[in-house]
C-alpha atoms as a PDB file:
ATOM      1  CA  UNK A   1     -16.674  -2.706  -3.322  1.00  0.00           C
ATOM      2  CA  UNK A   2     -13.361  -1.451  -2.690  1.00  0.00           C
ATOM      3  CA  UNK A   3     -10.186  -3.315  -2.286  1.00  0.00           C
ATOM      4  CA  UNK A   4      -7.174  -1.561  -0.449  1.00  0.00           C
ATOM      5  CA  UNK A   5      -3.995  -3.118  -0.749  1.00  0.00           C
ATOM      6  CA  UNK A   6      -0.629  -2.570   1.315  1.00  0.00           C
ATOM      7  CA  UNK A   7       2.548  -3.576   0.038  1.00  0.00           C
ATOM      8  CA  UNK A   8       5.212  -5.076   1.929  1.00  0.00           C
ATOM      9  CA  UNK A   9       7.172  -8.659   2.888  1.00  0.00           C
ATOM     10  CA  UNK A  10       5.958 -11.302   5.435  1.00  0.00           C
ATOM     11  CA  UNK A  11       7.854 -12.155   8.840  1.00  0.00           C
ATOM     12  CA  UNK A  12       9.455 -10.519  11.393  1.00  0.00           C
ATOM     13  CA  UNK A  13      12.384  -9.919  10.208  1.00  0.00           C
ATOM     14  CA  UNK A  14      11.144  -7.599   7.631  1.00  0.00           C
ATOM     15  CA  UNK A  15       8.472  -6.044   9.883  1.00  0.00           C
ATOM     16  CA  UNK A  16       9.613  -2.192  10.554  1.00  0.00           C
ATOM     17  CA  UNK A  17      11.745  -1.969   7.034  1.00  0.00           C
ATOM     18  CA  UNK A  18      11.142   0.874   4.188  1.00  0.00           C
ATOM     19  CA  UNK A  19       9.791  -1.984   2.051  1.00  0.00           C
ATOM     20  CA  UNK A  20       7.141  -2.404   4.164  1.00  0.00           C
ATOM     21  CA  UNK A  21       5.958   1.055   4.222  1.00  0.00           C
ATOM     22  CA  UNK A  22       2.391  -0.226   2.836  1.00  0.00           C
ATOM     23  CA  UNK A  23       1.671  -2.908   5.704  1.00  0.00           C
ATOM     24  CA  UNK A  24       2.187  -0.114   7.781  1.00  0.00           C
ATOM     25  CA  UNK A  25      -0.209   1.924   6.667  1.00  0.00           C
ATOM     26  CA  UNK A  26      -2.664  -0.471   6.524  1.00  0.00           C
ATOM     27  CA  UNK A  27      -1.979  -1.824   9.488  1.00  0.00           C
ATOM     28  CA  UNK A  28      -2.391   1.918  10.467  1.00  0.00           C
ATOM     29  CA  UNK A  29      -6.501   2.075   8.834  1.00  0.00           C
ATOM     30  CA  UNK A  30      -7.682  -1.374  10.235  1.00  0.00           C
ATOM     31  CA  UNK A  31      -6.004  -0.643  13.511  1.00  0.00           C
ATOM     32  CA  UNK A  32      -8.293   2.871  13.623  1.00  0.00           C
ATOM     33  CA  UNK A  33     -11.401   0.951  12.454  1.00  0.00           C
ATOM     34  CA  UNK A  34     -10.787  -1.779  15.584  1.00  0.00           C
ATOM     35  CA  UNK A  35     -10.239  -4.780  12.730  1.00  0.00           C
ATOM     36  CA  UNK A  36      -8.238  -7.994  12.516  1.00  0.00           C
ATOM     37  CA  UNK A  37      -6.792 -10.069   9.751  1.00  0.00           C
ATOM     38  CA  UNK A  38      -7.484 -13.059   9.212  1.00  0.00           C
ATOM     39  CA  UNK A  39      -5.549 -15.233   6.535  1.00  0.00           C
ATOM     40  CA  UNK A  40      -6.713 -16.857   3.586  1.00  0.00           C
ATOM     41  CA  UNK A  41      -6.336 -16.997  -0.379  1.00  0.00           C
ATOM     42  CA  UNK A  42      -2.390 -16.081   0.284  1.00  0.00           C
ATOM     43  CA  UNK A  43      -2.936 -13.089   2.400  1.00  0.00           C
ATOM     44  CA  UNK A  44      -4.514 -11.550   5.321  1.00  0.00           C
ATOM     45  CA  UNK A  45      -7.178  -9.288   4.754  1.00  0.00           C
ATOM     46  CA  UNK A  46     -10.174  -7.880   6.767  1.00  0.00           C
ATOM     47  CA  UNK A  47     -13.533  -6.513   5.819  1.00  0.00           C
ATOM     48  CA  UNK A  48     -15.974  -4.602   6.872  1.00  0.00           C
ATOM     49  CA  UNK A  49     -18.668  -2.053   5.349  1.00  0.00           C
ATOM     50  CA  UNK A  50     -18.307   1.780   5.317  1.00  0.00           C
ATOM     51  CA  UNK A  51     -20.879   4.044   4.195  1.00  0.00           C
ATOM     52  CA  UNK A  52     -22.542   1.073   3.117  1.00  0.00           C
ATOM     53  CA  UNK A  53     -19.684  -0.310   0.817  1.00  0.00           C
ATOM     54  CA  UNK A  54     -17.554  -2.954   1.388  1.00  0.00           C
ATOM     55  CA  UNK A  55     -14.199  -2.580   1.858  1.00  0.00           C
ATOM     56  CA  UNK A  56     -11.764  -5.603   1.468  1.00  0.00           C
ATOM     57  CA  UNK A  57      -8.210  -4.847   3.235  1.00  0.00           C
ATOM     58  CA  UNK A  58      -5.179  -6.984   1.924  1.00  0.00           C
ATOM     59  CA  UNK A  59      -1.777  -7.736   2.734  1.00  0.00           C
ATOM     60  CA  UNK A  60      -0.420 -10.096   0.477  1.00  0.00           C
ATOM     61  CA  UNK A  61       2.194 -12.924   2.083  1.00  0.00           C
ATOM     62  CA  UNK A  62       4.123 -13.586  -0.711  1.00  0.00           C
ATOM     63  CA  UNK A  63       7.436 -11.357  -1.260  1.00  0.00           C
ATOM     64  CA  UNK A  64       6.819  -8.395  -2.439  1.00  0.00           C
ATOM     65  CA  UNK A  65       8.072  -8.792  -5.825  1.00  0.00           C
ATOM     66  CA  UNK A  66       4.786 -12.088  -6.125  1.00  0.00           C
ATOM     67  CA  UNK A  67       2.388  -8.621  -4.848  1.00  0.00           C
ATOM     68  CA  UNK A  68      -0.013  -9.430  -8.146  1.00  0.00           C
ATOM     69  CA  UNK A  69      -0.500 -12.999  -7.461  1.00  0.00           C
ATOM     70  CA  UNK A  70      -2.514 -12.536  -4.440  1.00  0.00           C
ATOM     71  CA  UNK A  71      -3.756  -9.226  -5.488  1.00  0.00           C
ATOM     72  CA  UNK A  72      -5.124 -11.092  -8.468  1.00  0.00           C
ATOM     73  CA  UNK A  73      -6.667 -13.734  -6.563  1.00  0.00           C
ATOM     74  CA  UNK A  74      -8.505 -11.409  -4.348  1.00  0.00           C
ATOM     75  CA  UNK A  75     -10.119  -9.356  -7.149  1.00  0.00           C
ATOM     76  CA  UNK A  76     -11.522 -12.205  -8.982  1.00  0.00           C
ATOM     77  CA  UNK A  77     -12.858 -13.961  -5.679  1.00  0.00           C
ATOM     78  CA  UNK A  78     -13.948 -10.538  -4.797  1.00  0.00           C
ATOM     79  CA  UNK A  79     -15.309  -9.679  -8.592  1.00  0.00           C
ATOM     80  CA  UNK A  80     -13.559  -6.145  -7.875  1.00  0.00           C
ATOM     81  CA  UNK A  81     -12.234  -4.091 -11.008  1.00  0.00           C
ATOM     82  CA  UNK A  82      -9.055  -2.465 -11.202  1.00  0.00           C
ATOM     83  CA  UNK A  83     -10.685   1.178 -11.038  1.00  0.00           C
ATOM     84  CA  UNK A  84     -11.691   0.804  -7.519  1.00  0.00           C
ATOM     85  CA  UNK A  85      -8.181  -0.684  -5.991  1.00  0.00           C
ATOM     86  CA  UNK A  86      -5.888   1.286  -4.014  1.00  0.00           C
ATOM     87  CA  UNK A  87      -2.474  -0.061  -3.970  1.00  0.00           C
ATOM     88  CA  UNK A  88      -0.118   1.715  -0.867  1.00  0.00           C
ATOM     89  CA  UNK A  89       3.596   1.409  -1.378  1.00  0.00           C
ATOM     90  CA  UNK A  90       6.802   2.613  -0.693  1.00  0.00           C
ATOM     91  CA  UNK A  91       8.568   4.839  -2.876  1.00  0.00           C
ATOM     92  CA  UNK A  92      12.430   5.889  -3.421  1.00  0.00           C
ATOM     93  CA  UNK A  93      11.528   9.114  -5.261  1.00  0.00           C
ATOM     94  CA  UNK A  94      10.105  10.557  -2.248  1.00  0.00           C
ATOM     95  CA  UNK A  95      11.758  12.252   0.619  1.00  0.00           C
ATOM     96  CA  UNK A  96      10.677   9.999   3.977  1.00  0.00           C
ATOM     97  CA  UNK A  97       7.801  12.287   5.517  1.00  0.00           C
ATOM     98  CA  UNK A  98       5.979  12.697   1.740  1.00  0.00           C
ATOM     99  CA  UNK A  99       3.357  10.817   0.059  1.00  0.00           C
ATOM    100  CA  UNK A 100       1.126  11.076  -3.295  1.00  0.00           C
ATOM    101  CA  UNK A 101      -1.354   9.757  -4.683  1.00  0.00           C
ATOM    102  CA  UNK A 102      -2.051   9.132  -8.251  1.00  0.00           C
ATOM    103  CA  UNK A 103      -4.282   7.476 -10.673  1.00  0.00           C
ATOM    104  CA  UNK A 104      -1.846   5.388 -12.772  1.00  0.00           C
ATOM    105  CA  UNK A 105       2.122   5.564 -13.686  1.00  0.00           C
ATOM    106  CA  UNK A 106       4.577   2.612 -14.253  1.00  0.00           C
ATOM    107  CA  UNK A 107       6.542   0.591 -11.542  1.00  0.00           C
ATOM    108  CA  UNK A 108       9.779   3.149 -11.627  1.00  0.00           C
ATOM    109  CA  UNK A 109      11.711  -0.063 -11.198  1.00  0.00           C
ATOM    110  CA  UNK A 110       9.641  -1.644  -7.966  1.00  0.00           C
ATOM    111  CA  UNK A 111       9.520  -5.102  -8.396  1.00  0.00           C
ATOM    112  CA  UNK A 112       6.007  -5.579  -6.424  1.00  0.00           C
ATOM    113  CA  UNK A 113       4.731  -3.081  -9.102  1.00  0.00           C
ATOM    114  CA  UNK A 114       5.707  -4.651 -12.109  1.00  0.00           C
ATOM    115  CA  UNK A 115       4.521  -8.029 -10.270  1.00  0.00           C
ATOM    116  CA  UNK A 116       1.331  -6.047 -10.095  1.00  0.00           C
ATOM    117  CA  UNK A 117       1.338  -4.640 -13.770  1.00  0.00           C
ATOM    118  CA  UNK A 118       2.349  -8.090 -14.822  1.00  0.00           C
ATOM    119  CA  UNK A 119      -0.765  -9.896 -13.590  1.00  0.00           C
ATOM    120  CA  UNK A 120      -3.108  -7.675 -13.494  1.00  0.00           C
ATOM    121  CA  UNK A 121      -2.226  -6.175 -16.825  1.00  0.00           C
ATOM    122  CA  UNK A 122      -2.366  -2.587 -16.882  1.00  0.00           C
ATOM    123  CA  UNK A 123      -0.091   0.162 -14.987  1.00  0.00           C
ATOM    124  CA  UNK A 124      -3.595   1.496 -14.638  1.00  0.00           C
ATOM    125  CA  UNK A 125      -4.766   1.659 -10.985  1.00  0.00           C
ATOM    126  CA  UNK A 126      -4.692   4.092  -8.253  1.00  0.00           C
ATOM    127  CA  UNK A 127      -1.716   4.454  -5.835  1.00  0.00           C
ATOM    128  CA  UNK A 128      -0.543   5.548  -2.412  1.00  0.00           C
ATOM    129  CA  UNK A 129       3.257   6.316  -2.966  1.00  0.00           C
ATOM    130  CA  UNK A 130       5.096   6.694   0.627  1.00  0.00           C
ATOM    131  CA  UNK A 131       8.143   8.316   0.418  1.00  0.00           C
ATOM    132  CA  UNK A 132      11.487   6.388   1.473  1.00  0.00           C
ATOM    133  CA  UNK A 133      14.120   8.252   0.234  1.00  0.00           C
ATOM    134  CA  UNK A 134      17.141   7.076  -1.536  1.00  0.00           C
ATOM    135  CA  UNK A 135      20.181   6.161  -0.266  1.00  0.00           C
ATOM    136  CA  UNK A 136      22.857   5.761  -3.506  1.00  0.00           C
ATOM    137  CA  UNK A 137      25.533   4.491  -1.033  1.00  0.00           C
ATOM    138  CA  UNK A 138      23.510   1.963  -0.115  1.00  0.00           C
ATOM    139  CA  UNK A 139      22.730  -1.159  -2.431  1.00  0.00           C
ATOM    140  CA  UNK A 140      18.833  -0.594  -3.247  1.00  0.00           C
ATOM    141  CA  UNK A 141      18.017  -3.851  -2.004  1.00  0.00           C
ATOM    142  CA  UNK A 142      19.582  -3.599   1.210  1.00  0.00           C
ATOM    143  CA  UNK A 143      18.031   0.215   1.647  1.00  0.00           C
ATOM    144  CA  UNK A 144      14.929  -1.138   0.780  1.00  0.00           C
ATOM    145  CA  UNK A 145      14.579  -3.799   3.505  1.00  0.00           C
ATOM    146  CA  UNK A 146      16.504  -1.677   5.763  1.00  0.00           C
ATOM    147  CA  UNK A 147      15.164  -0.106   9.352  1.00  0.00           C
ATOM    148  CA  UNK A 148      14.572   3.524   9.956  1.00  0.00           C
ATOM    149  CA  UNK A 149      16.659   5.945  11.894  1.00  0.00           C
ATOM    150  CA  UNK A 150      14.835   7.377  14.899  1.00  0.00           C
ATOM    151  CA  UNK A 151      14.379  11.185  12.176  1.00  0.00           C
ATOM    152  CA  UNK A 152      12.921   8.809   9.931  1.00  0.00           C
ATOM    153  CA  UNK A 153      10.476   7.321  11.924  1.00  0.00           C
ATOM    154  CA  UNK A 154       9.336  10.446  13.407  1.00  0.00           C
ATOM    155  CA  UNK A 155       8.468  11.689  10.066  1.00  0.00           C
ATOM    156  CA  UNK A 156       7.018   8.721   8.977  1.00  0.00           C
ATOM    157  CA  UNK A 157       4.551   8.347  12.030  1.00  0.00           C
ATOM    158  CA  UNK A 158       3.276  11.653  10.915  1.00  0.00           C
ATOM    159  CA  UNK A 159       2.237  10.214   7.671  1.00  0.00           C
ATOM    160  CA  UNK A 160       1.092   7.218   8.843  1.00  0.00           C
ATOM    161  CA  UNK A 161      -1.361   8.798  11.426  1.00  0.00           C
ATOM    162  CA  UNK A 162      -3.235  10.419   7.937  1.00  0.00           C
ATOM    163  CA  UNK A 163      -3.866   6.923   6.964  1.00  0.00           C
ATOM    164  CA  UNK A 164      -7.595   6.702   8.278  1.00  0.00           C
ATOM    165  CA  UNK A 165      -8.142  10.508   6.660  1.00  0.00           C
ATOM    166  CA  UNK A 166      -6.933   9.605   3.474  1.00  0.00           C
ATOM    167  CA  UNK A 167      -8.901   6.136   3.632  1.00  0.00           C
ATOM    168  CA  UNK A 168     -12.416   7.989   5.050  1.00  0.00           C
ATOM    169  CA  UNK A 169     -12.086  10.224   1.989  1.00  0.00           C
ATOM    170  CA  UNK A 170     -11.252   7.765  -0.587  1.00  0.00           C
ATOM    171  CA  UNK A 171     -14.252   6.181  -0.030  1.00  0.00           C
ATOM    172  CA  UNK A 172     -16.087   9.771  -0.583  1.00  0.00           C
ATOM    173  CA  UNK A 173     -14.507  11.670  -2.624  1.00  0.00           C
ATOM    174  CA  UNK A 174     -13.380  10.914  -6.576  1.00  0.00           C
ATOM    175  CA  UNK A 175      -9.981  10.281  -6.833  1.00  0.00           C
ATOM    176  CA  UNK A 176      -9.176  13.266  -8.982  1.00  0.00           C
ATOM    177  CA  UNK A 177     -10.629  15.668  -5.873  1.00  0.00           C
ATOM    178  CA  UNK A 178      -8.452  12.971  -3.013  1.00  0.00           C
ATOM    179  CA  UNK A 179      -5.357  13.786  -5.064  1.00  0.00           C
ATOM    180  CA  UNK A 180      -6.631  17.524  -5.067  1.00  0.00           C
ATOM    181  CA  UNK A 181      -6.724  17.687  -1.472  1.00  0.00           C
ATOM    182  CA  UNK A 182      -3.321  15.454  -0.549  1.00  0.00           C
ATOM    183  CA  UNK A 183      -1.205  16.670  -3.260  1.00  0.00           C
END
């Protein structure tokens, strides 16, 4: 069983912001494999089986920064180890239009990751990193839940439409050959 998690905040008003960069990609997979969400346990998830293993989708509805709570929740309802979560998130590092994926790393000061490492405690799972650049003008938590320019979102649709790729061979491939092919 695999459990896929996108980052991101709940309500409208935070819908289309760089923080929410990991709802959108998972809205982006379920979307592409004709699923809903449906709400429960503090977030909305949706199943279904692939390849003949089940694969648990989550968005969690706390803020961001409360990510591990739910995540938490959903792997001990689920009985899912930490190896075989994917967590999707934004990431200030990367120039908008990038992504990687790795196997581990710390929370390089993102408050849903340390939520994350808090609770589940390890820095030890694997991760989608979606690149929203960095603006140093900008207070980071105003960037962060900030909208897109009309660039931006051009180069961001083109990494969102990989999302069903990069999901279809994460379920087939080991991660060290995934981050071989994306990297």
């Amino acid at each position: 069983m695999k459990l896929i998690i996108g980052l991101g905040n709940p309500g409208k008003e935070y819908q289309d912001t760089r923080h929410n960069m990991g709802f959108l990609m998972l809205d982006k997979m379920v979307e592409n494999l004709n699923l809903d969400f449906k709400l429960k346990n503090g977030g909305k998830y949706s199943d279904t089986i692939i390849n003949g293993e089940k694969v648990v989708f989550l968005k969690p509805q706390q803020f961001i920064n409360l990510s591990g709570q739910v995540i938490k929740k959903y792997m001990d309802y689920y009985k899912i180890d930490t190896e075989d979560i994917l967590v999707i998130h934004d990431d200030l590092d990367l120039e908008v239009g990038t992504f990687k994926l790795r196997v581990k790393g710390g929370s390089a000061g993102h408050n849903g990751l340390k939520d994350i490492e808090r609770c589940l405690n390890t820095k030890n799972y694997k991760r989608l990193k979606i690149g929203i650049s960095n603006n140093k003008n900008i207070d980071t938590k105003d960037y962060v839940i900030g909208k897109y320019s009309k660039t931006e979102k051009k180069l961001l649709d083109e990494v969102l439409k990989l999302g069903p790729n990069i999901l279809k061979d994460f379920l087939e491939l080991s991660f060290d050959n995934l981050m071989n092919k994306y990297n």
